[in-house]
Protein backbone atom coordinates (compact mmCIF):
# COMPACT_ATOMS: atom_id res chain seq x y z
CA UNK A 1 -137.02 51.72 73.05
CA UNK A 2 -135.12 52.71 69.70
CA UNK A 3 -135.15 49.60 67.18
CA UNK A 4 -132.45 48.72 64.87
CA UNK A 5 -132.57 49.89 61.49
CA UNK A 6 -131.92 48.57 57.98
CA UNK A 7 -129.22 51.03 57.69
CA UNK A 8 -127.46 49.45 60.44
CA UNK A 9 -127.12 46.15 58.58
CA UNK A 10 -125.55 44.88 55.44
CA UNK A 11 -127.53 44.78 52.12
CA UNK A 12 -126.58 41.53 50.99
CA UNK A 13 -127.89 39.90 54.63
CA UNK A 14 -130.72 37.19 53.25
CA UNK A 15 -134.19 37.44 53.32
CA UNK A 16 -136.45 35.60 55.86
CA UNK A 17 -138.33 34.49 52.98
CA UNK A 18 -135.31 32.65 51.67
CA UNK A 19 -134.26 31.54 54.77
CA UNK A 20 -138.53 30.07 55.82
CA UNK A 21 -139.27 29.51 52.18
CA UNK A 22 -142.64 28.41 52.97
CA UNK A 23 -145.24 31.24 54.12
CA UNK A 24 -148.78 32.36 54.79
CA UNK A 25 -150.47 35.48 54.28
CA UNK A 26 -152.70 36.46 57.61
CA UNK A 27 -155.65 35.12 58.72
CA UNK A 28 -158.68 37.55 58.20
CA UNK A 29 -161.40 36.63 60.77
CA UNK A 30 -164.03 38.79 58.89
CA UNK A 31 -166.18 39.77 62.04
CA UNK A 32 -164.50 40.60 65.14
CA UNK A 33 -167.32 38.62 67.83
CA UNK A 34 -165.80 35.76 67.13
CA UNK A 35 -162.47 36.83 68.85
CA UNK A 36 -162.57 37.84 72.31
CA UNK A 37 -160.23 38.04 75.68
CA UNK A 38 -162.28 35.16 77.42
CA UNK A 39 -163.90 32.38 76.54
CA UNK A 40 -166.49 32.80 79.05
CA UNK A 41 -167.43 35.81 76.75
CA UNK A 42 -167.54 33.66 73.34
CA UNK A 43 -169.99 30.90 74.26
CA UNK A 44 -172.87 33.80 75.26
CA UNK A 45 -172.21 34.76 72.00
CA UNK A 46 -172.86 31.89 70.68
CA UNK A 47 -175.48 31.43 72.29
CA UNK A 48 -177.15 34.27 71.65
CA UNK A 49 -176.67 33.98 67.63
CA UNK A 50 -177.86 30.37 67.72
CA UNK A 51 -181.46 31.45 69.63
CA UNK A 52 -181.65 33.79 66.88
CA UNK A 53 -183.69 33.11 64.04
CA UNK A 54 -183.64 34.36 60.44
CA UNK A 55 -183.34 38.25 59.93
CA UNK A 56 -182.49 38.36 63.35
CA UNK A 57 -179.39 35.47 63.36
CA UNK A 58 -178.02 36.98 59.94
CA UNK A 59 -177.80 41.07 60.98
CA UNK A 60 -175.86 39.48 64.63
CA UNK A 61 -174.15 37.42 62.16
CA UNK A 62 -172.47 40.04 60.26
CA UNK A 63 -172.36 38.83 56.72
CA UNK A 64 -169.64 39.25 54.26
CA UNK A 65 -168.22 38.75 51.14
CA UNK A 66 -166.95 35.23 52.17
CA UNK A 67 -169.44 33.76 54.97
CA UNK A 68 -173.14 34.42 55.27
CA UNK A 69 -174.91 31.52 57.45
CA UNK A 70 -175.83 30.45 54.05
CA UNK A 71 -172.26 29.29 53.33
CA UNK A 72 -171.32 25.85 52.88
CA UNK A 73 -167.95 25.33 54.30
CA UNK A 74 -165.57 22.41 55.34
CA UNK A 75 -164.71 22.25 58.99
CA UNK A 76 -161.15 23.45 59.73
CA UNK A 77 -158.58 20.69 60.36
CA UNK A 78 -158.47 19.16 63.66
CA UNK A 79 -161.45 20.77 64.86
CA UNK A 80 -164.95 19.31 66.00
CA UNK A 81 -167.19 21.44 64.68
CA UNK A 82 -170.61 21.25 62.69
CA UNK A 83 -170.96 21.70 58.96
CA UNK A 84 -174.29 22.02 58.56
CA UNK A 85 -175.25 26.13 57.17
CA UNK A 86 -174.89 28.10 59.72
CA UNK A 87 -178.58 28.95 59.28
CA UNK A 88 -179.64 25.88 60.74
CA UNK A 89 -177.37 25.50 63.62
CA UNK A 90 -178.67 24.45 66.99
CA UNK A 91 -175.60 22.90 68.42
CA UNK A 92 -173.62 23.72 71.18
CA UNK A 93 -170.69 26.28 71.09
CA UNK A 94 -167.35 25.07 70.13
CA UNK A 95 -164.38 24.90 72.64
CA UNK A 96 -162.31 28.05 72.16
CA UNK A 97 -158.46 27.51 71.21
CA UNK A 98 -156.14 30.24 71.55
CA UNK A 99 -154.74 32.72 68.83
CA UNK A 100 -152.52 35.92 69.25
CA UNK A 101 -154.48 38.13 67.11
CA UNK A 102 -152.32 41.21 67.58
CA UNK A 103 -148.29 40.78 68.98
CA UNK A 104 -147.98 39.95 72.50
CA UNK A 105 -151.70 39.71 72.73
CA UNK A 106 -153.23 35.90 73.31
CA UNK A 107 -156.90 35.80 72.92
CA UNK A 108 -159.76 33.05 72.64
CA UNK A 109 -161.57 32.68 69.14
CA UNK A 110 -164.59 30.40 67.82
CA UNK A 111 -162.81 27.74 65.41
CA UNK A 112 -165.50 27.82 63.14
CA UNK A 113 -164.66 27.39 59.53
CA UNK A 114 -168.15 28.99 59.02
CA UNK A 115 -167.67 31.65 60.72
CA UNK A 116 -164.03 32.76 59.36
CA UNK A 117 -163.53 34.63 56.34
CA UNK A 118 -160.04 33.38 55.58
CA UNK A 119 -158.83 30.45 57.71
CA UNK A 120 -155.81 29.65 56.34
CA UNK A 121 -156.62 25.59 57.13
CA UNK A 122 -152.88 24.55 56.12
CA UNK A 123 -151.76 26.70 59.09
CA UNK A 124 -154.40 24.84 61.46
CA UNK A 125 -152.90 21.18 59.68
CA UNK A 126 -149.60 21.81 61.73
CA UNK A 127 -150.48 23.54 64.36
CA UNK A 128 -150.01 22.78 68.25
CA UNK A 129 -147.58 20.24 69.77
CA UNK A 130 -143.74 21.64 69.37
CA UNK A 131 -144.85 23.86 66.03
CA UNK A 132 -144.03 27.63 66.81
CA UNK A 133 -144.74 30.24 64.32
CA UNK A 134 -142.72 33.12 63.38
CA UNK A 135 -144.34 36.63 62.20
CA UNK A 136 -142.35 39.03 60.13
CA UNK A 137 -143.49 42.36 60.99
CA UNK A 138 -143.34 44.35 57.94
CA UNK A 139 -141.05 47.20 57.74
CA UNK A 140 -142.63 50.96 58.80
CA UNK A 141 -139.93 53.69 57.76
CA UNK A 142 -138.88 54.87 61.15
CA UNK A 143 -140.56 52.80 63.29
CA UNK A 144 -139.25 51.17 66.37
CA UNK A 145 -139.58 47.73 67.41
CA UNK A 146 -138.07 43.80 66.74
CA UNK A 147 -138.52 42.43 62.78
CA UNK A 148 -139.77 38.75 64.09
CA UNK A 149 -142.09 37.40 66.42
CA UNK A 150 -142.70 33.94 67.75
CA UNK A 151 -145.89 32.71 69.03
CA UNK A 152 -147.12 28.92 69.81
CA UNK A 153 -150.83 30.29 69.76
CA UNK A 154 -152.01 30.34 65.61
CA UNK A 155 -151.42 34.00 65.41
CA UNK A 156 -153.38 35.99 63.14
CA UNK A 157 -150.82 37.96 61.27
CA UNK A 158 -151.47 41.81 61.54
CA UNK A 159 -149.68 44.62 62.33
CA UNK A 160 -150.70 47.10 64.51
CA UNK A 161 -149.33 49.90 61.05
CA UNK A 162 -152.10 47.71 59.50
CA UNK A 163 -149.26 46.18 56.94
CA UNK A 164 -149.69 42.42 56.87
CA UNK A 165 -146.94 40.70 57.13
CA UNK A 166 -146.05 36.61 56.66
CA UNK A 167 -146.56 33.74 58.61
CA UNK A 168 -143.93 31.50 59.10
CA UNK A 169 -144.07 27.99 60.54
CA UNK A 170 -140.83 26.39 62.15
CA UNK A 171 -141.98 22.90 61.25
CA UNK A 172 -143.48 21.93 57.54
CA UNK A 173 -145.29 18.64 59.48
CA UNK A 174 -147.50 18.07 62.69
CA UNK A 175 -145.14 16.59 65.61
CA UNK A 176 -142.17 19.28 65.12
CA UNK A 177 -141.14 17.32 61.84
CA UNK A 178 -139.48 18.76 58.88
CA UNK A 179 -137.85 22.29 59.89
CA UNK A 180 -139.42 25.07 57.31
CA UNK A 181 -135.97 25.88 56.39
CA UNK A 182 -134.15 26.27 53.03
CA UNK A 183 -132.78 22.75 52.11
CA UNK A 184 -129.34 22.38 53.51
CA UNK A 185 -129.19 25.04 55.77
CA UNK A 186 -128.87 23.68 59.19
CA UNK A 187 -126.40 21.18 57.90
CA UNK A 188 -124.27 24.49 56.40
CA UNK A 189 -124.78 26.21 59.85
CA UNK A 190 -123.61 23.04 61.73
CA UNK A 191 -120.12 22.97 59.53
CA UNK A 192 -119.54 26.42 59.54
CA UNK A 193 -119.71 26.82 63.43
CA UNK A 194 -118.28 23.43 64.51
CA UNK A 195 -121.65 22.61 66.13
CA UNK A 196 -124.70 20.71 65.39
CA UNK A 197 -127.49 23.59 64.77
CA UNK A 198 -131.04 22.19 65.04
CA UNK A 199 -134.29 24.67 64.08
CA UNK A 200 -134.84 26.17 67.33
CA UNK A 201 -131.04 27.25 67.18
CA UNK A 202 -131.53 28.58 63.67
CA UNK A 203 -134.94 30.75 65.21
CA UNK A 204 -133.19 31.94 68.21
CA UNK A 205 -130.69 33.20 66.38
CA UNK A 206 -133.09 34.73 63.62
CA UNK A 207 -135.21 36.38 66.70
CA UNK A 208 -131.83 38.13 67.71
CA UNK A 209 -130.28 39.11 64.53
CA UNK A 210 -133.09 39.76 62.42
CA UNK A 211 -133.34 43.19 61.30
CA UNK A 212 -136.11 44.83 59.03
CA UNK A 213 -135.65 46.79 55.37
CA UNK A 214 -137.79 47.81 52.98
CA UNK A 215 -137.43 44.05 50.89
CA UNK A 216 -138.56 42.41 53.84
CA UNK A 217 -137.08 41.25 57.15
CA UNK A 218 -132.90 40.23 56.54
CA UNK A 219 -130.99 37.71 58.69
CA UNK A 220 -127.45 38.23 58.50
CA UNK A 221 -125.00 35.35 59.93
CA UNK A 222 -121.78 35.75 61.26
CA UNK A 223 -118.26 34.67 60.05
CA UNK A 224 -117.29 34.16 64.45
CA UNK A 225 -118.60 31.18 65.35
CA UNK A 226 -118.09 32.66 69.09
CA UNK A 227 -120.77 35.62 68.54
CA UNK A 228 -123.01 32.91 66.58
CA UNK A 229 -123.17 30.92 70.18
CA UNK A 230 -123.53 34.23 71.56
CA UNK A 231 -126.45 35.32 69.23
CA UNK A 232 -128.08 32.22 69.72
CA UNK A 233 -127.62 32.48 73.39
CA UNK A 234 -129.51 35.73 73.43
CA UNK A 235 -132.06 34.56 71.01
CA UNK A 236 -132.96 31.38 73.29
CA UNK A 237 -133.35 33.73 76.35
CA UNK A 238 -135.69 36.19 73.83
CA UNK A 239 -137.63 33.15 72.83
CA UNK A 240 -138.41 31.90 76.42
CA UNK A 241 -139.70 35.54 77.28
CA UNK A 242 -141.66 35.68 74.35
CA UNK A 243 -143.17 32.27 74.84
CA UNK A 244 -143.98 32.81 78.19
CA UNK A 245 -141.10 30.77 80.06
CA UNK A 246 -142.43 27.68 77.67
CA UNK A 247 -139.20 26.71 76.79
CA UNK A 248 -137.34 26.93 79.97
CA UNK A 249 -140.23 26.00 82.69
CA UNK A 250 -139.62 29.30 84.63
CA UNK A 251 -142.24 32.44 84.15
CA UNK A 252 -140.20 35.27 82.99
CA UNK A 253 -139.25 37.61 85.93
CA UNK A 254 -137.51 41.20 86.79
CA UNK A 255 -134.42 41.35 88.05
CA UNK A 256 -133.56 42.23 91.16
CA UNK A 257 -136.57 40.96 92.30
CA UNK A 258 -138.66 43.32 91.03
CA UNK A 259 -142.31 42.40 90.16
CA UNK A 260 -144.99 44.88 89.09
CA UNK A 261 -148.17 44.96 91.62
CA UNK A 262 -151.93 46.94 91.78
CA UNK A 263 -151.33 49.83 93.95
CA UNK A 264 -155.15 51.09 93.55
CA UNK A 265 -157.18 48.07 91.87
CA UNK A 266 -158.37 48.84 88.02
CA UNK A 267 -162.34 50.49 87.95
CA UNK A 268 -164.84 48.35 86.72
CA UNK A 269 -164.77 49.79 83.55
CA UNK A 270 -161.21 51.81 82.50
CA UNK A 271 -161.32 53.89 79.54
CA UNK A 272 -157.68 55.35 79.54
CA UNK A 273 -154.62 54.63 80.07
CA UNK A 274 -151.15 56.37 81.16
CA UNK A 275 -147.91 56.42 82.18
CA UNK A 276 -146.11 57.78 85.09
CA UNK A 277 -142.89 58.35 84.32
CA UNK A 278 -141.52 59.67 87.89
CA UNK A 279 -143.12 56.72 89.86
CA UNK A 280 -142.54 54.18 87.11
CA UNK A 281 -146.38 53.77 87.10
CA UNK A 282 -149.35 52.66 84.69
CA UNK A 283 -152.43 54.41 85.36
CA UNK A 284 -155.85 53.06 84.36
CA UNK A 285 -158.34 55.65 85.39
CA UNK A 286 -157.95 55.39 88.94
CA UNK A 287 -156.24 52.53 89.12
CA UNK A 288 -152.04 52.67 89.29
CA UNK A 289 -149.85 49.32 88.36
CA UNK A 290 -145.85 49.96 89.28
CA UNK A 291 -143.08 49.27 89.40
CA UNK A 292 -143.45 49.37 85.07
CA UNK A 293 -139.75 49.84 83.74
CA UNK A 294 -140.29 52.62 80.70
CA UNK A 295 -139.01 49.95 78.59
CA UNK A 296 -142.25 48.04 78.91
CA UNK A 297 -144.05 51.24 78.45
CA UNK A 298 -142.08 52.22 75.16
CA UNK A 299 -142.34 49.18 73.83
CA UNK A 300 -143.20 48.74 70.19
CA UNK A 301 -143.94 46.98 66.92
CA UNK A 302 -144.70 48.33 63.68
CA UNK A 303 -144.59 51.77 65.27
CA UNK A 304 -147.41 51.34 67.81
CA UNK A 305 -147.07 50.90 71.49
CA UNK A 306 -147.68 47.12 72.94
CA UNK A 307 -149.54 47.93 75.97
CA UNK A 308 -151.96 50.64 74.80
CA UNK A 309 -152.95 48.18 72.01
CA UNK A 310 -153.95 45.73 74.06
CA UNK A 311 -155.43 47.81 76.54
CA UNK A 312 -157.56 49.07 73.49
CA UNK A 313 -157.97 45.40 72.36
CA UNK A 314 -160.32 45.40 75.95
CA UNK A 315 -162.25 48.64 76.08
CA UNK A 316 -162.93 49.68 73.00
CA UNK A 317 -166.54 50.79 72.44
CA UNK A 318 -169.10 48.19 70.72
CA UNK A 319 -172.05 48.96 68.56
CA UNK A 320 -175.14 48.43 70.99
CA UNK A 321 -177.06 45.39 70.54
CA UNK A 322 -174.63 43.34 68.20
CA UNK A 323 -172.33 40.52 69.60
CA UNK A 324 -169.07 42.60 70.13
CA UNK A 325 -171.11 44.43 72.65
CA UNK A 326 -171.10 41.04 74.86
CA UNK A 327 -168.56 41.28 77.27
CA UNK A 328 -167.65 40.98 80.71
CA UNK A 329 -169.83 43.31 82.86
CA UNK A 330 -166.60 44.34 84.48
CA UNK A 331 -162.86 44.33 84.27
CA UNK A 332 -161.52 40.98 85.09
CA UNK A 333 -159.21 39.61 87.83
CA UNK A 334 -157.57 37.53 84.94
CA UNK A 335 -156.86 40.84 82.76
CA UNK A 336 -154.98 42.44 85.39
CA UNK A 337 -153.09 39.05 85.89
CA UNK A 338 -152.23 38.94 82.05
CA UNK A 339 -151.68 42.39 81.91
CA UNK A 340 -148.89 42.20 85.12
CA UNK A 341 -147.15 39.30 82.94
CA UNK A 342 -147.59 41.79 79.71
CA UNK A 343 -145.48 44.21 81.54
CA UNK A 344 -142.49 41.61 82.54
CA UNK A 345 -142.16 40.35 79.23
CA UNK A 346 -142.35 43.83 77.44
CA UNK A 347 -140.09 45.35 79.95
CA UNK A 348 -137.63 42.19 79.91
CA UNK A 349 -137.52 42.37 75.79
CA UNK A 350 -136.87 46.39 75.82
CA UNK A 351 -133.97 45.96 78.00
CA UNK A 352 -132.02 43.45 76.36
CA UNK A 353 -132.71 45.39 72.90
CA UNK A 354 -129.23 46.83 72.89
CA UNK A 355 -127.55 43.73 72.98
CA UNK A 356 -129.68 42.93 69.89
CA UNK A 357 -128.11 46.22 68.49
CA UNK A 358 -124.70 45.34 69.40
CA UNK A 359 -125.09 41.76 67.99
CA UNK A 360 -126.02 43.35 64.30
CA UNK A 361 -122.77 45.48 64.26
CA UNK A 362 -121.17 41.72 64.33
CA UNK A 363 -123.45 39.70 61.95
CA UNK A 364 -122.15 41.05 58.77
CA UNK A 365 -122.43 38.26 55.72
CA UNK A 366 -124.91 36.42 54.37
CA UNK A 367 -126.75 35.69 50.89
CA UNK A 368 -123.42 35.28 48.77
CA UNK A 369 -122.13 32.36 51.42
CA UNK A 370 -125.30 30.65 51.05
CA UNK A 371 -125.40 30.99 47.40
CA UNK A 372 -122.06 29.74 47.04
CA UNK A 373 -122.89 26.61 49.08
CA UNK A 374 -126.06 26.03 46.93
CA UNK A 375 -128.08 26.46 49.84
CA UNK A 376 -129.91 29.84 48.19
CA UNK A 377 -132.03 30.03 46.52
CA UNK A 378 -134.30 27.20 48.22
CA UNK A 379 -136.03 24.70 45.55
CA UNK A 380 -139.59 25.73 44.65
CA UNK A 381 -141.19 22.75 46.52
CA UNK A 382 -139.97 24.21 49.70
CA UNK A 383 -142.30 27.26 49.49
CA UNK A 384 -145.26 25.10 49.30
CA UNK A 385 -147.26 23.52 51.80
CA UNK A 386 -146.40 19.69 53.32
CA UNK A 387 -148.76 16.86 52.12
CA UNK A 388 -149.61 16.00 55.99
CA UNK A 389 -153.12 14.91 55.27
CA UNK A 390 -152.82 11.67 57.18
CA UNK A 391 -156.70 11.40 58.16
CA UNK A 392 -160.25 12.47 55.89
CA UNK A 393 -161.20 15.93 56.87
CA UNK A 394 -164.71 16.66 56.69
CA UNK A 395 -166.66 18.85 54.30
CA UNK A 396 -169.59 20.83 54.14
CA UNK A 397 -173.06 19.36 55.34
CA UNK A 398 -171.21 16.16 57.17
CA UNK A 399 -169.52 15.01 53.69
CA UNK A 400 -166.13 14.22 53.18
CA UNK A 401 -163.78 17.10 51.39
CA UNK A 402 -161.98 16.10 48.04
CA UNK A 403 -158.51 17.21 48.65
């Protein structure tokens, strides 16, 4: 899969981060047992940290900088969790919620304030419901693969290149209220194009058009409004893959009725992974996975391949005795189901990426309309958090958190 490249784009195109003035830098979870692929795996963790005791509970622990289970911390917003130090905890372990720590990857993590380095807790405020967030990838010179994400799980932000990037919410408020756009911009969008434009339309299109460059990831509009139905057309279909079939109600699925299938089941415990090129097939050890298109297989972001990240996401090797070494004690059934649906998505994504191409070529204004219509650059309010605090949030050791 070949990406499109700032070259291929006007200059003047707009950034993103004019476009979704307000952003957040990526989470940093701090110690990876408190991510994992099922949640089954999580709550032995926890409780094998919380029969711990003392030297024992802080070396599984994994101390840093910014937790130790001496560290008094307020729970995260709209989570039910203790605040006691984690030194004394007892309880039982918290429900896992979902988070995309890497792209295309949806894992289970501990929503433990006290156990997360950097939470980002005015991410978690407006999170769930209709909110969907957008992640710029950050531009690798070279590197193949689309500029912006979406996820409905809280993603965590990274790249694969290991350049963080910016997380962008559609919606400023819980309940898909206030659009994180630029003041005035839908309304421009809807009188330029003859058509009322709501947020989703504005991030469909963005998810089709947006291209990446070395200031940070552009989104150039068009002066047709025929190819902006068209590019927003394209982006809704790219959204519903993304998301899963979320948006439309129907799983994503090959053409042609196609459908990738386990022609030898997956070992117990694969350690490599391959690709077949002449029999369209992916090859774990001895177990074989086809039909894959090579578009799934070539897929991309930030330079790195989708499917042998998450594959390594599952079987990488784990320091004996600590908490990352808790897994299953073989592959899972559900793996090979998320990894089938992996495929379809990456595969449906890679072959729709030259219409993406095709719809740059036409997309060739931007930042100089807006500024003429006052709509750039956005007011300095816009790039800061909501007040959405509609309810106390609770601090450390059970009091209440001054905010």
């Amino acid at each position: 899969m070949r990406g499109v490249t700032d070259d291929a784009r006007p200059q003047d195109a707009p950034l993103l981060d004019e476009l979704m003035p307000w952003s957040v830098a990526p989470l940093r979870f701090g110690r990876p047992w408190i991510v994992a692929p099922d949640a089954r795996t999580l709550r032995t963790r926890w409780d094998r940290l919380v029969a711990a005791e003392g030297a024992e509970r802080e070396a599984l622990f994994r101390p840093s900088r910014a937790r130790t289970p001496a560290s008094a911390v307020a729970a995260l917003p709209g989570q039910r969790t203790g605040t006691v130090r984690f030194a004394r905890e007892t309880g039982p372990c918290p429900a896992p919620v979902r988070v995309a720590p890497g792209p295309f990857d949806e894992q289970w993590l501990l929503p433990d304030h006290r156990l997360i380095d950097t939470a980002r807790p005015e991410l978690w405020r407006v999170a769930g419901g209709p909110q969907l967030f957008a992640v710029e990838q950050r531009y690798v010179p070279g590197a193949a693969g689309p500029a912006l994400l979406v996820t409905a799980a809280l993603p965590e932000g990274r790249s694969p290149a290991g350049r963080p990037g910016r997380i962008r919410p559609l919606f400023r408020r819980p309940g898909g209220h206030e659009p994180n756009l630029a003041p005035g911009l839908l309304d421009f969008l809807g009188q330029r194009y003859g058509q009322e434009v709501g947020a989703r339309d504005w991030l469909a299109w963005a998810v089709a058009a947006a291209r990446p460059s070395p200031a940070g990831c552009r989104v150039p509009l068009p002066a047709d409004p025929e190819v902006w139905a068209a590019g927003v057309a394209l982006g809704r279909d790219l959204l519903d893959v993304q998301l899963r079939g979320v948006l439309s109600g129907t799983k994503p699925r090959l053409p042609g009725g196609r459908r990738p299938y386990v022609r030898a089941a997956v070992p117990a415990r694969p350690t490599t992974m391959a690709y077949d090129s002449e029999d369209e097939a992916l090859v774990l050890d001895g177990g074989r996975i086809s039909p894959v298109p090579a578009e799934a297989w070539e897929f991309r972001v930030g330079g790195a391949r989708v499917l042998e990240q998450w594959f390594a996401h599952r079987t990488a090797p784990a320091e004996p005795g600590s908490l990352e070494a808790i897994g299953p004690a073989a592959w899972p059934q559900e793996w090979t189901s998320e990894l089938l649906d992996l495929i379809t998505v990456l595969a449906l994504l890679g072959a729709r990426e030259p219409e993406r191409a095709a719809l740059a070529a036409r997309a060739a204004e931007g930042a100089a309309v807006l500024r003429a219509a006052g709509v750039l650059p956005p007011p300095a309010r816009s790039r800061r958090p909501a007040s959405v605090l509609d309810h106390r949030e609770e601090g450390p050791e059970g009091q209440f958190a001054l905010l």
